[in-house]
Protein backbone atom coordinates (compact mmCIF):
# COMPACT_ATOMS: atom_id res chain seq x y z
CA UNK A 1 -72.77 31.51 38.60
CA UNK A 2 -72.50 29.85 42.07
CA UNK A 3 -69.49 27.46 43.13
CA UNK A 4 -69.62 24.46 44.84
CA UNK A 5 -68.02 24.45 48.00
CA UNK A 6 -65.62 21.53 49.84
CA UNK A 7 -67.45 21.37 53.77
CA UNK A 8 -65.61 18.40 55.05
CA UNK A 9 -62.05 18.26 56.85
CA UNK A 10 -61.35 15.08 54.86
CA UNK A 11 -62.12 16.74 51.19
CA UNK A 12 -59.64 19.68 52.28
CA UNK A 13 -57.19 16.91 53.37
CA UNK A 14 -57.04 15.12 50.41
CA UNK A 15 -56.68 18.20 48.05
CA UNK A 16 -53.43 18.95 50.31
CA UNK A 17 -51.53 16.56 48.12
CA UNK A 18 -51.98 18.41 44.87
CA UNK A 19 -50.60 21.07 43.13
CA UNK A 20 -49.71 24.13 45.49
CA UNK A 21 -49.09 27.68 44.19
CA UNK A 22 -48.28 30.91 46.41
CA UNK A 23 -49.26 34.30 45.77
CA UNK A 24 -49.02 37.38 48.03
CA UNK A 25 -52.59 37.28 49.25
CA UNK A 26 -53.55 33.84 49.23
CA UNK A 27 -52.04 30.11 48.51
CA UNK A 28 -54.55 27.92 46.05
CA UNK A 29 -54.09 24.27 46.18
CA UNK A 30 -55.65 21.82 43.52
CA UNK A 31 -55.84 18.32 43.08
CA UNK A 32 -57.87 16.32 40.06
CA UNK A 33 -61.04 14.63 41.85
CA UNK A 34 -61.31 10.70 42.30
CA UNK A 35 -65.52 10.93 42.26
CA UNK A 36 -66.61 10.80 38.53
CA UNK A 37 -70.14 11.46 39.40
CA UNK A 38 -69.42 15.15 41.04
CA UNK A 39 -69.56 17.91 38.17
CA UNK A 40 -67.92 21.12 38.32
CA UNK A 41 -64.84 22.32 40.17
CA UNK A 42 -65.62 22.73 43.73
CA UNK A 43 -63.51 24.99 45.75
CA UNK A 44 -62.68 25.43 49.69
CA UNK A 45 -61.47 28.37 51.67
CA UNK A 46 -59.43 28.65 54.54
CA UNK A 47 -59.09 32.07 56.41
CA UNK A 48 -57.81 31.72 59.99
CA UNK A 49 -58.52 34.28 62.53
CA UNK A 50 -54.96 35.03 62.55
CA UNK A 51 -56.60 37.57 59.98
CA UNK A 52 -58.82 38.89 62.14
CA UNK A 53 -61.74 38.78 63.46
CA UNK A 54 -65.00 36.94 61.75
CA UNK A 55 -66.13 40.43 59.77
CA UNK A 56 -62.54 40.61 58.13
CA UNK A 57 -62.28 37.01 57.77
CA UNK A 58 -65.62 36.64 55.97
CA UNK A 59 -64.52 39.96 53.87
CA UNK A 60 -61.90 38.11 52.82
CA UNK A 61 -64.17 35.00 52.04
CA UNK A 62 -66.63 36.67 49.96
CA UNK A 63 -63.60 38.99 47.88
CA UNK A 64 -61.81 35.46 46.95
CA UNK A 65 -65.21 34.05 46.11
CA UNK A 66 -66.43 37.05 43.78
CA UNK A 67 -62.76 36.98 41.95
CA UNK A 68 -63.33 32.92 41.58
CA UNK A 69 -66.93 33.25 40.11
CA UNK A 70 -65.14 35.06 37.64
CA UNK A 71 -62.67 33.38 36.61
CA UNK A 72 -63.86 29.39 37.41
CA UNK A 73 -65.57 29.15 33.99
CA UNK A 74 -62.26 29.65 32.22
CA UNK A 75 -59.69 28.79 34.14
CA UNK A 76 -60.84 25.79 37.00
CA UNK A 77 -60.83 22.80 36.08
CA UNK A 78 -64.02 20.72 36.40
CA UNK A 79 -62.74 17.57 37.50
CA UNK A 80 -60.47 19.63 40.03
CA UNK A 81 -60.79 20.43 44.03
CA UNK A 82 -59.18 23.88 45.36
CA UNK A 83 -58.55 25.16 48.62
CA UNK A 84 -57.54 28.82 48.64
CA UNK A 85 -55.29 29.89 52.45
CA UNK A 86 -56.04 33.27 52.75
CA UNK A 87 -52.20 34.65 53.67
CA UNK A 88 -52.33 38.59 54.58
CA UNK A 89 -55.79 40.01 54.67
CA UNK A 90 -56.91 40.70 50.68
CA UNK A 91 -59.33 43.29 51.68
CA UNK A 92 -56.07 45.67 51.20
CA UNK A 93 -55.00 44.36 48.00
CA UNK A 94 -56.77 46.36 44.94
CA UNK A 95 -59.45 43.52 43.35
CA UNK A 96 -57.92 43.42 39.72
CA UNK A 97 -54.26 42.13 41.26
CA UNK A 98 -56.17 39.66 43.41
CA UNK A 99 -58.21 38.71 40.07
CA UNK A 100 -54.92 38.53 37.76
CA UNK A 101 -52.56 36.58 40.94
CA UNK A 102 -55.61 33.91 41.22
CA UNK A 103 -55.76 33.20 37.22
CA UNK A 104 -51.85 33.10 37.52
CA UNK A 105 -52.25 30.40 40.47
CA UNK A 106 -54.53 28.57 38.04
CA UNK A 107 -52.31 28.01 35.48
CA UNK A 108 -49.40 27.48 37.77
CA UNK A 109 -51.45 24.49 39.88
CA UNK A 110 -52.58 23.05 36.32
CA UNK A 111 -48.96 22.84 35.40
CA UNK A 112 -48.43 20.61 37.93
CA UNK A 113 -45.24 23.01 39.07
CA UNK A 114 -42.96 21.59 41.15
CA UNK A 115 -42.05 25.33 42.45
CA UNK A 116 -44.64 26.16 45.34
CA UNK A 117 -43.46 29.87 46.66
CA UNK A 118 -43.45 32.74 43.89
CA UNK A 119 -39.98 33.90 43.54
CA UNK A 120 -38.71 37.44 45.28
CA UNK A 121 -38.22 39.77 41.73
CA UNK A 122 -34.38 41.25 42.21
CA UNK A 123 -35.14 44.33 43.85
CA UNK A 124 -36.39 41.80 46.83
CA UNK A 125 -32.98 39.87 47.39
CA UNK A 126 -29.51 41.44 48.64
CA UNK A 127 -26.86 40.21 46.94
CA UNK A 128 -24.76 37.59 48.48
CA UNK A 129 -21.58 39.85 49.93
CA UNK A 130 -24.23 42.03 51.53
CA UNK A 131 -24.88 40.88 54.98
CA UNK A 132 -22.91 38.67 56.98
CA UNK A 133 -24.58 36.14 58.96
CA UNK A 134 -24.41 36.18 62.65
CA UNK A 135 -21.69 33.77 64.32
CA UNK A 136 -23.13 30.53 65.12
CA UNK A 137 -23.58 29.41 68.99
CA UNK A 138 -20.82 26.40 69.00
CA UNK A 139 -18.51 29.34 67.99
CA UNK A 140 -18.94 31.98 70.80
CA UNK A 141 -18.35 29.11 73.01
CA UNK A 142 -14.89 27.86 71.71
């Protein structure tokens, strides 16, 4: 199957307003199309060379892509635009957790979730009488 892609600045713009979901590897934002006559959910990608340069980059284009082929037919939305930010370089990240965090993302943007960063699991956060926080400026100069 092939997916229809969003070329335009302005068709990435206006999907910024839409549902938002984070995963490690990537952040996919959707946002239900105004244009009846378009069929199929189209999708846009965003990997900055912050990532590296263009071989990595379009590694990471074509790895998103293959996992969205995938899982578009049961999971997009056809009257839906996506943008997926590449975050931290998925070429690192086995294919089957990339596969199961972008049918996660799915569901999560679909919800229309007003949470947009996955939450740390409880291994990930100290607890609050841990660390102390550093003295504020105004302080060290009273």
């Amino acid at each position: 199957m092939r997916i229809s892609t969003l070329k335009k600045r302005s068709e990435f713009q206006r999907v910024r307003g839409g549902g938002r979901w984070s995963a490690e590897a990537f952040v996919l934002e959707g946002k239900p199309r105004l244009d009846d006559r378009i069929e199929g959910p189209r999708f846009g990608f965003t990997v900055t060379k912050k990532l590296g340069g263009a071989v990595i980059r379009n590694r990471i284009r074509r790895r998103l892509r293959a996992a969205l082929v995938e899982l578009a037919n049961a999971h997009a939305d056809p009257r839906f635009d996506y943008v997926v930010v590449a975050r931290k370089v998925p070429a690192e990240i086995p294919y089957a957790k990339l596969r199961d965090a972008l049918e996660l993302a799915f569901k999560r943007v679909h919800q229309g979730s007003k949470q947009t960063r996955r939450q740390p699991s409880a291994g990930d956060r100290g607890s609050v009488g841990d660390a102390k926080s550093p003295p504020s400026k105004r302080a060290e100069l009273d």
